[in-house]
PDB file of N, CA and C in Angstrom:
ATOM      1  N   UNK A   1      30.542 -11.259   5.487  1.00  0.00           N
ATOM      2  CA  UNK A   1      29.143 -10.863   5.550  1.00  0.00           C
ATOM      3  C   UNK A   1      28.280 -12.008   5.045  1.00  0.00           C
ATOM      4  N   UNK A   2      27.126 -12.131   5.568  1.00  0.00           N
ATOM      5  CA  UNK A   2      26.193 -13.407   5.320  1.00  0.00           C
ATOM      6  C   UNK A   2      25.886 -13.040   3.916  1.00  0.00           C
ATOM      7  N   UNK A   3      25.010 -14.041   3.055  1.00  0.00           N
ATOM      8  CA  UNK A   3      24.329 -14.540   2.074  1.00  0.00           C
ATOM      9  C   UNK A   3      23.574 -13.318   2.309  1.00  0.00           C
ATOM     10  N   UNK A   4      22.307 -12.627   1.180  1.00  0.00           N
ATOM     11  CA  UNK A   4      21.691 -11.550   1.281  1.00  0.00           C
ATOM     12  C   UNK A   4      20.290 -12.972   1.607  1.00  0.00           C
ATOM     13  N   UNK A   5      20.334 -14.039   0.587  1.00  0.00           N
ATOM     14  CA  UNK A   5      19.367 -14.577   0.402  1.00  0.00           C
ATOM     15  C   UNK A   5      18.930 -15.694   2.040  1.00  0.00           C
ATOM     16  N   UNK A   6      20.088 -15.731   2.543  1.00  0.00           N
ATOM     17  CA  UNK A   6      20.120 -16.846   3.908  1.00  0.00           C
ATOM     18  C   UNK A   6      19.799 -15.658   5.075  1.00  0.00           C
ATOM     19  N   UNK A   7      19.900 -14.575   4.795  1.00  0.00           N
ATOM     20  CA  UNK A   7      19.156 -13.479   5.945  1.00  0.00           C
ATOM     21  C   UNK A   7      17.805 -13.737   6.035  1.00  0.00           C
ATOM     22  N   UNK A   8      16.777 -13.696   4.613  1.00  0.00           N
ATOM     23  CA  UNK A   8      15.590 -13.628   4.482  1.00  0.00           C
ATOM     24  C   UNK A   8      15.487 -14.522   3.527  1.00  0.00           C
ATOM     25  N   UNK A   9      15.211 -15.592   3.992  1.00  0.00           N
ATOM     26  CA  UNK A   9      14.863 -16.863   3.521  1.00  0.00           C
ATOM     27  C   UNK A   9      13.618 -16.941   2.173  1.00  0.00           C
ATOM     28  N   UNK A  10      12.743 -16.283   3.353  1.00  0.00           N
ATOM     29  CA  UNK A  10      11.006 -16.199   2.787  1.00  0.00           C
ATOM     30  C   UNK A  10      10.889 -15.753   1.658  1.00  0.00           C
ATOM     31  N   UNK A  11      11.859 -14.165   1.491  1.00  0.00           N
ATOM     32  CA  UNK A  11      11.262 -13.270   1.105  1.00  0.00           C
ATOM     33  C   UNK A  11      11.927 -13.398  -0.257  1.00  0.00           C
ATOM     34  N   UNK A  12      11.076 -13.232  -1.501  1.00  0.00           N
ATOM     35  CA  UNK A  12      11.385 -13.151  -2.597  1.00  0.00           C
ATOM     36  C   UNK A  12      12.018 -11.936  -3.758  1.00  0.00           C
ATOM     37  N   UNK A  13      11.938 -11.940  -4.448  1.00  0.00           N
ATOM     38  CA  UNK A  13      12.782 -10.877  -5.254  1.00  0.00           C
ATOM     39  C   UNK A  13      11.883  -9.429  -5.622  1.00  0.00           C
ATOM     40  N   UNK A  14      10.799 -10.013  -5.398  1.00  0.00           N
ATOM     41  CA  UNK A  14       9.400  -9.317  -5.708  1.00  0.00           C
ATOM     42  C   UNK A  14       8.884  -8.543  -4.498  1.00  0.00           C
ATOM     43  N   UNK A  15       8.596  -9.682  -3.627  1.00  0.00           N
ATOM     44  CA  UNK A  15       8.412  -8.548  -2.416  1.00  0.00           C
ATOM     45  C   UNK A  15       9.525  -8.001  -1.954  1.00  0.00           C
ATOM     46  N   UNK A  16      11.057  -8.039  -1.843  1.00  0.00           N
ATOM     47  CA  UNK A  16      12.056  -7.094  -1.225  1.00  0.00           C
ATOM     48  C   UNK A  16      11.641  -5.776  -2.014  1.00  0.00           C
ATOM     49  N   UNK A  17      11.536  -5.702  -3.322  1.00  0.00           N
ATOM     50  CA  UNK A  17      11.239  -4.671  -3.988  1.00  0.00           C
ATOM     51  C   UNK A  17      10.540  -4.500  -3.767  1.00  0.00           C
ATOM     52  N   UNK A  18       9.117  -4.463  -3.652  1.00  0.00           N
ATOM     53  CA  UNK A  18       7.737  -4.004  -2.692  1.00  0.00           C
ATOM     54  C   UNK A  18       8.233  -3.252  -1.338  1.00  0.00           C
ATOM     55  N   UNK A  19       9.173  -3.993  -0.509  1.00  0.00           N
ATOM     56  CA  UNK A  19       9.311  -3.308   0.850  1.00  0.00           C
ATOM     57  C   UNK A  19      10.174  -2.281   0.611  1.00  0.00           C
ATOM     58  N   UNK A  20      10.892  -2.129  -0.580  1.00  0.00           N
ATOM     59  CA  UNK A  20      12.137  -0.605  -1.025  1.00  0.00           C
ATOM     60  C   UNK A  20      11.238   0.509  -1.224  1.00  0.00           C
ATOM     61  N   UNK A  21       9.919  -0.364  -2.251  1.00  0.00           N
ATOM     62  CA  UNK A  21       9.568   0.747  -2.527  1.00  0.00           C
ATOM     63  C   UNK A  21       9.038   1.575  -1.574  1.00  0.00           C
ATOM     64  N   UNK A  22       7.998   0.591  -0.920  1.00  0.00           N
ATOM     65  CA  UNK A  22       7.308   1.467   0.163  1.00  0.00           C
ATOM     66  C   UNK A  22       7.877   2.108   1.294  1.00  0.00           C
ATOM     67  N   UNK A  23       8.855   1.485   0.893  1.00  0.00           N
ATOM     68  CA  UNK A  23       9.880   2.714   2.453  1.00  0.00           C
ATOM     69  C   UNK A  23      10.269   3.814   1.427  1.00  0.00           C
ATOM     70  N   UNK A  24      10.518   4.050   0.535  1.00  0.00           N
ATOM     71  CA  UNK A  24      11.099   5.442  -0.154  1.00  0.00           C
ATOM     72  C   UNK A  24       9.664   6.061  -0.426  1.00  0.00           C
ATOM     73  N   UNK A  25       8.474   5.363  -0.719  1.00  0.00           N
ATOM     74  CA  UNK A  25       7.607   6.375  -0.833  1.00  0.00           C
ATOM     75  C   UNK A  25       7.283   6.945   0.469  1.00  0.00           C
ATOM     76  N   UNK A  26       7.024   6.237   1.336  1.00  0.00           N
ATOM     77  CA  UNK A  26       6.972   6.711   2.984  1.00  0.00           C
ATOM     78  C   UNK A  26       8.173   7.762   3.270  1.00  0.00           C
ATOM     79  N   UNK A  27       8.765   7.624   2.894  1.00  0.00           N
ATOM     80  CA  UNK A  27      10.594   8.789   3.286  1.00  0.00           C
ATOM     81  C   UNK A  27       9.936  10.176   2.643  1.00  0.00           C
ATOM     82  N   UNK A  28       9.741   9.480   1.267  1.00  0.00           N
ATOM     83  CA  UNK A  28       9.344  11.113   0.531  1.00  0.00           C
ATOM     84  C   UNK A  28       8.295  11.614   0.971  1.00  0.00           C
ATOM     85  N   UNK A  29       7.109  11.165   1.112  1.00  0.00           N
ATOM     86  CA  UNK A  29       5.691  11.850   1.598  1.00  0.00           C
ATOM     87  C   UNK A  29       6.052  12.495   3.196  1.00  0.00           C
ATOM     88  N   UNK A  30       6.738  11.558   4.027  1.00  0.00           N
ATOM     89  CA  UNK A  30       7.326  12.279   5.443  1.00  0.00           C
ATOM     90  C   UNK A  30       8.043  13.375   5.157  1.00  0.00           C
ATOM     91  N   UNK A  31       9.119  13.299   4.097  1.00  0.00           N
ATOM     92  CA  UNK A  31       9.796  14.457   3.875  1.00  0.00           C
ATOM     93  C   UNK A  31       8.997  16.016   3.298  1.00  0.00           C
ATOM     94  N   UNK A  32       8.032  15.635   2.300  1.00  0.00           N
ATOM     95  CA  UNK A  32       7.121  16.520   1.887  1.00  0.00           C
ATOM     96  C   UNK A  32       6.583  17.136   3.193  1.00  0.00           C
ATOM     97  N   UNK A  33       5.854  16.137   4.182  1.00  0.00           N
ATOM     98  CA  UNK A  33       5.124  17.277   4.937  1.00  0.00           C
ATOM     99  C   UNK A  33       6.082  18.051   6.052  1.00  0.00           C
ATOM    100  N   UNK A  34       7.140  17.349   6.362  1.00  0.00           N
ATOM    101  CA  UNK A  34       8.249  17.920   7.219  1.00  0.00           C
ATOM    102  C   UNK A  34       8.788  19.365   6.762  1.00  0.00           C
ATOM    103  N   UNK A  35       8.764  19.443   5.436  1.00  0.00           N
ATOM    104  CA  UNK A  35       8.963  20.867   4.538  1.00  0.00           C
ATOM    105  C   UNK A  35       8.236  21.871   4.543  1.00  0.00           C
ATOM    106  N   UNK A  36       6.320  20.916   4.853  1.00  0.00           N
ATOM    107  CA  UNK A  36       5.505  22.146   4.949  1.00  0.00           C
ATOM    108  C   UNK A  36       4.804  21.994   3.488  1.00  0.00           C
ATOM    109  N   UNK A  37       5.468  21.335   2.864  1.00  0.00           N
ATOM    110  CA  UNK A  37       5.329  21.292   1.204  1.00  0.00           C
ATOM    111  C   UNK A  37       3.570  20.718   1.049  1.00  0.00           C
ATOM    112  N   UNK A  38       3.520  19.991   1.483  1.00  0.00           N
ATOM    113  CA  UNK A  38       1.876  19.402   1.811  1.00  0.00           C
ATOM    114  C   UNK A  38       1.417  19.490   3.338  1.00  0.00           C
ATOM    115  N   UNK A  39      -0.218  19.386   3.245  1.00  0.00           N
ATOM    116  CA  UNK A  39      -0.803  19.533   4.771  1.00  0.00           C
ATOM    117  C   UNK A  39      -0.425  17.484   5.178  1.00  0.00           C
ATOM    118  N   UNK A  40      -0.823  17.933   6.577  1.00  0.00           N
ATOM    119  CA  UNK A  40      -1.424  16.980   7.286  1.00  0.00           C
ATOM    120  C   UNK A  40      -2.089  15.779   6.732  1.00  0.00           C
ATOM    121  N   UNK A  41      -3.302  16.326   5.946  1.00  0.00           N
ATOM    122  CA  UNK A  41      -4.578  15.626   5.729  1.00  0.00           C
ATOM    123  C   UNK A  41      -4.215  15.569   4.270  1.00  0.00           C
ATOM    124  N   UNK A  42      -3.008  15.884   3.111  1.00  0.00           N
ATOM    125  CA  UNK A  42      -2.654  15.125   2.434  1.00  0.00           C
ATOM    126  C   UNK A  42      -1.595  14.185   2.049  1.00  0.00           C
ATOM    127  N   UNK A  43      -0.930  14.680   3.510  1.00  0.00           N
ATOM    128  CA  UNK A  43       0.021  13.067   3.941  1.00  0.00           C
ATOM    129  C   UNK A  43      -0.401  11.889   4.430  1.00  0.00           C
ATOM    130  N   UNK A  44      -1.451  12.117   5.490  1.00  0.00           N
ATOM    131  CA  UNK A  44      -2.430  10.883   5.812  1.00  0.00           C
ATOM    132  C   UNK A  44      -3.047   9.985   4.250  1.00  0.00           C
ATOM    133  N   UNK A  45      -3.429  10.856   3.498  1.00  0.00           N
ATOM    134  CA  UNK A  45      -4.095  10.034   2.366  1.00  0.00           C
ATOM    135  C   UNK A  45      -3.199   9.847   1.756  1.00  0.00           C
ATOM    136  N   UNK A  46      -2.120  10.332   1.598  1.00  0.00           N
ATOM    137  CA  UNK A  46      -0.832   9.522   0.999  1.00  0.00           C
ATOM    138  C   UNK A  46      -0.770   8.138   1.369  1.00  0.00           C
ATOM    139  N   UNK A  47      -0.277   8.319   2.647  1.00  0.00           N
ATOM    140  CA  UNK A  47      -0.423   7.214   3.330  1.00  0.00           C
ATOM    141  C   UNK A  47      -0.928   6.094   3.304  1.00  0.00           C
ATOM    142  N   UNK A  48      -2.541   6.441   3.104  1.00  0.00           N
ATOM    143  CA  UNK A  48      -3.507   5.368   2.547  1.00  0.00           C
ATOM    144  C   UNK A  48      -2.922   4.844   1.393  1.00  0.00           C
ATOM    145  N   UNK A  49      -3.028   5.644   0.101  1.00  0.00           N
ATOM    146  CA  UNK A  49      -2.282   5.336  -0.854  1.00  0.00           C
ATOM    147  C   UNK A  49      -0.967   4.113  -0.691  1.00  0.00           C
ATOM    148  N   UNK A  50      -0.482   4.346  -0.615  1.00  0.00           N
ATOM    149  CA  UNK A  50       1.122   3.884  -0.334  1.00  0.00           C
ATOM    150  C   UNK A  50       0.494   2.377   0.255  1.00  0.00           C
ATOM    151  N   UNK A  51       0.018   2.282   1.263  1.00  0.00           N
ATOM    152  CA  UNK A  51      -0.240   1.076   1.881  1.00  0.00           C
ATOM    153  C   UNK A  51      -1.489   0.321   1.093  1.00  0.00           C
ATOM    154  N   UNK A  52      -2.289   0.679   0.581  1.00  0.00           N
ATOM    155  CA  UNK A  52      -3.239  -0.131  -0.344  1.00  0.00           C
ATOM    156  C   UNK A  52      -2.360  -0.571  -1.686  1.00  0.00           C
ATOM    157  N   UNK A  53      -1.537   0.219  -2.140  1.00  0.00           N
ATOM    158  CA  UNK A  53      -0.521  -0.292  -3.169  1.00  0.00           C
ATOM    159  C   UNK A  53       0.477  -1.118  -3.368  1.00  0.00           C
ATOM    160  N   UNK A  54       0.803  -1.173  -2.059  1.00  0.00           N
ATOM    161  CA  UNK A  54       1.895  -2.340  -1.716  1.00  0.00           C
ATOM    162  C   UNK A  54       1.360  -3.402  -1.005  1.00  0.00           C
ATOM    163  N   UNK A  55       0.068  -3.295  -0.573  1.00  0.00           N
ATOM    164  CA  UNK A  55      -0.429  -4.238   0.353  1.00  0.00           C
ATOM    165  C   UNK A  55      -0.984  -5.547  -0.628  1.00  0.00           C
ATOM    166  N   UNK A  56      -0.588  -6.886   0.102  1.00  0.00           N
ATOM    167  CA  UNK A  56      -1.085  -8.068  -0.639  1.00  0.00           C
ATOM    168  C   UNK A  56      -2.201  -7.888  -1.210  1.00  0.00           C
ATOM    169  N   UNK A  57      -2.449  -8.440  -2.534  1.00  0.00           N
ATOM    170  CA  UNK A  57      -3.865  -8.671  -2.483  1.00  0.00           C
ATOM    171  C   UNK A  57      -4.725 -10.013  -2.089  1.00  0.00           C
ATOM    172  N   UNK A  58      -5.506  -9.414  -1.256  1.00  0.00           N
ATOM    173  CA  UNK A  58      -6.915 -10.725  -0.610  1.00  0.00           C
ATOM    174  C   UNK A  58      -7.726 -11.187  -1.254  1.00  0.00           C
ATOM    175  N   UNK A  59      -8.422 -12.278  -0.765  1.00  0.00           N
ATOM    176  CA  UNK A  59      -9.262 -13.172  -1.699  1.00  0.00           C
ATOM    177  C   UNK A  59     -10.425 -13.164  -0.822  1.00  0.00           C
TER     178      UNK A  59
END
Protein backbone atom coordinates (compact mmCIF):
# COMPACT_ATOMS: atom_id res chain seq x y z
CA UNK A 1 0.00 0.00 0.00
CA UNK A 2 1.32 3.56 -0.89
CA UNK A 3 2.74 6.22 1.60
CA UNK A 4 -0.54 7.96 3.26
CA UNK A 5 1.63 11.19 2.83
CA UNK A 6 2.75 10.53 -1.20
CA UNK A 7 -1.21 10.08 -1.93
CA UNK A 8 -1.81 13.73 -0.85
CA UNK A 9 1.11 15.54 -1.17
CA UNK A 10 -0.55 19.09 -0.49
CA UNK A 11 -2.51 18.29 2.16
CA UNK A 12 -1.37 18.79 5.65
CA UNK A 13 -2.05 17.28 9.03
CA UNK A 14 -4.43 20.07 9.81
CA UNK A 15 -6.51 20.19 6.97
CA UNK A 16 -6.94 16.13 6.62
CA UNK A 17 -8.47 16.67 10.02
CA UNK A 18 -10.66 19.53 8.84
CA UNK A 19 -11.89 17.22 5.90
CA UNK A 20 -12.71 14.10 8.80
CA UNK A 21 -14.29 16.38 10.53
CA UNK A 22 -16.56 17.81 8.15
CA UNK A 23 -17.53 14.62 6.63
CA UNK A 24 -18.69 13.13 10.12
CA UNK A 25 -20.48 16.25 10.88
CA UNK A 26 -22.22 16.07 7.41
CA UNK A 27 -22.92 12.00 8.11
CA UNK A 28 -24.51 12.98 11.44
CA UNK A 29 -26.75 16.00 10.49
CA UNK A 30 -27.81 13.65 7.17
CA UNK A 31 -28.39 10.97 9.57
CA UNK A 32 -30.48 13.23 12.01
CA UNK A 33 -32.81 14.33 9.33
CA UNK A 34 -33.06 10.81 7.63
CA UNK A 35 -34.55 9.74 11.24
CA UNK A 36 -36.99 12.54 11.11
CA UNK A 37 -35.08 13.62 14.27
CA UNK A 38 -34.78 17.31 12.80
CA UNK A 39 -36.76 19.26 9.94
CA UNK A 40 -35.53 20.15 6.63
CA UNK A 41 -34.90 23.79 7.39
CA UNK A 42 -32.74 22.72 10.39
CA UNK A 43 -30.50 20.55 8.41
CA UNK A 44 -30.01 23.16 5.72
CA UNK A 45 -28.71 25.59 8.51
CA UNK A 46 -26.71 22.92 9.80
CA UNK A 47 -25.29 22.80 6.82
CA UNK A 48 -24.45 26.38 6.69
CA UNK A 49 -22.91 25.85 9.91
CA UNK A 50 -20.64 22.99 9.11
CA UNK A 51 -19.33 24.70 5.95
CA UNK A 52 -18.57 28.27 7.39
CA UNK A 53 -16.59 26.27 10.12
CA UNK A 54 -14.43 24.35 8.18
CA UNK A 55 -14.21 26.72 5.42
CA UNK A 56 -10.73 28.65 4.91
CA UNK A 57 -10.54 31.76 6.23
CA UNK A 58 -10.37 34.90 3.56
CA UNK A 59 -8.65 38.02 3.54
Amino acid sequence: MADKNAMLPGMTEQKKQAVIERLWLTYYNDTLFSKGLITEEQRNKMRIKIRNRSAPKQR
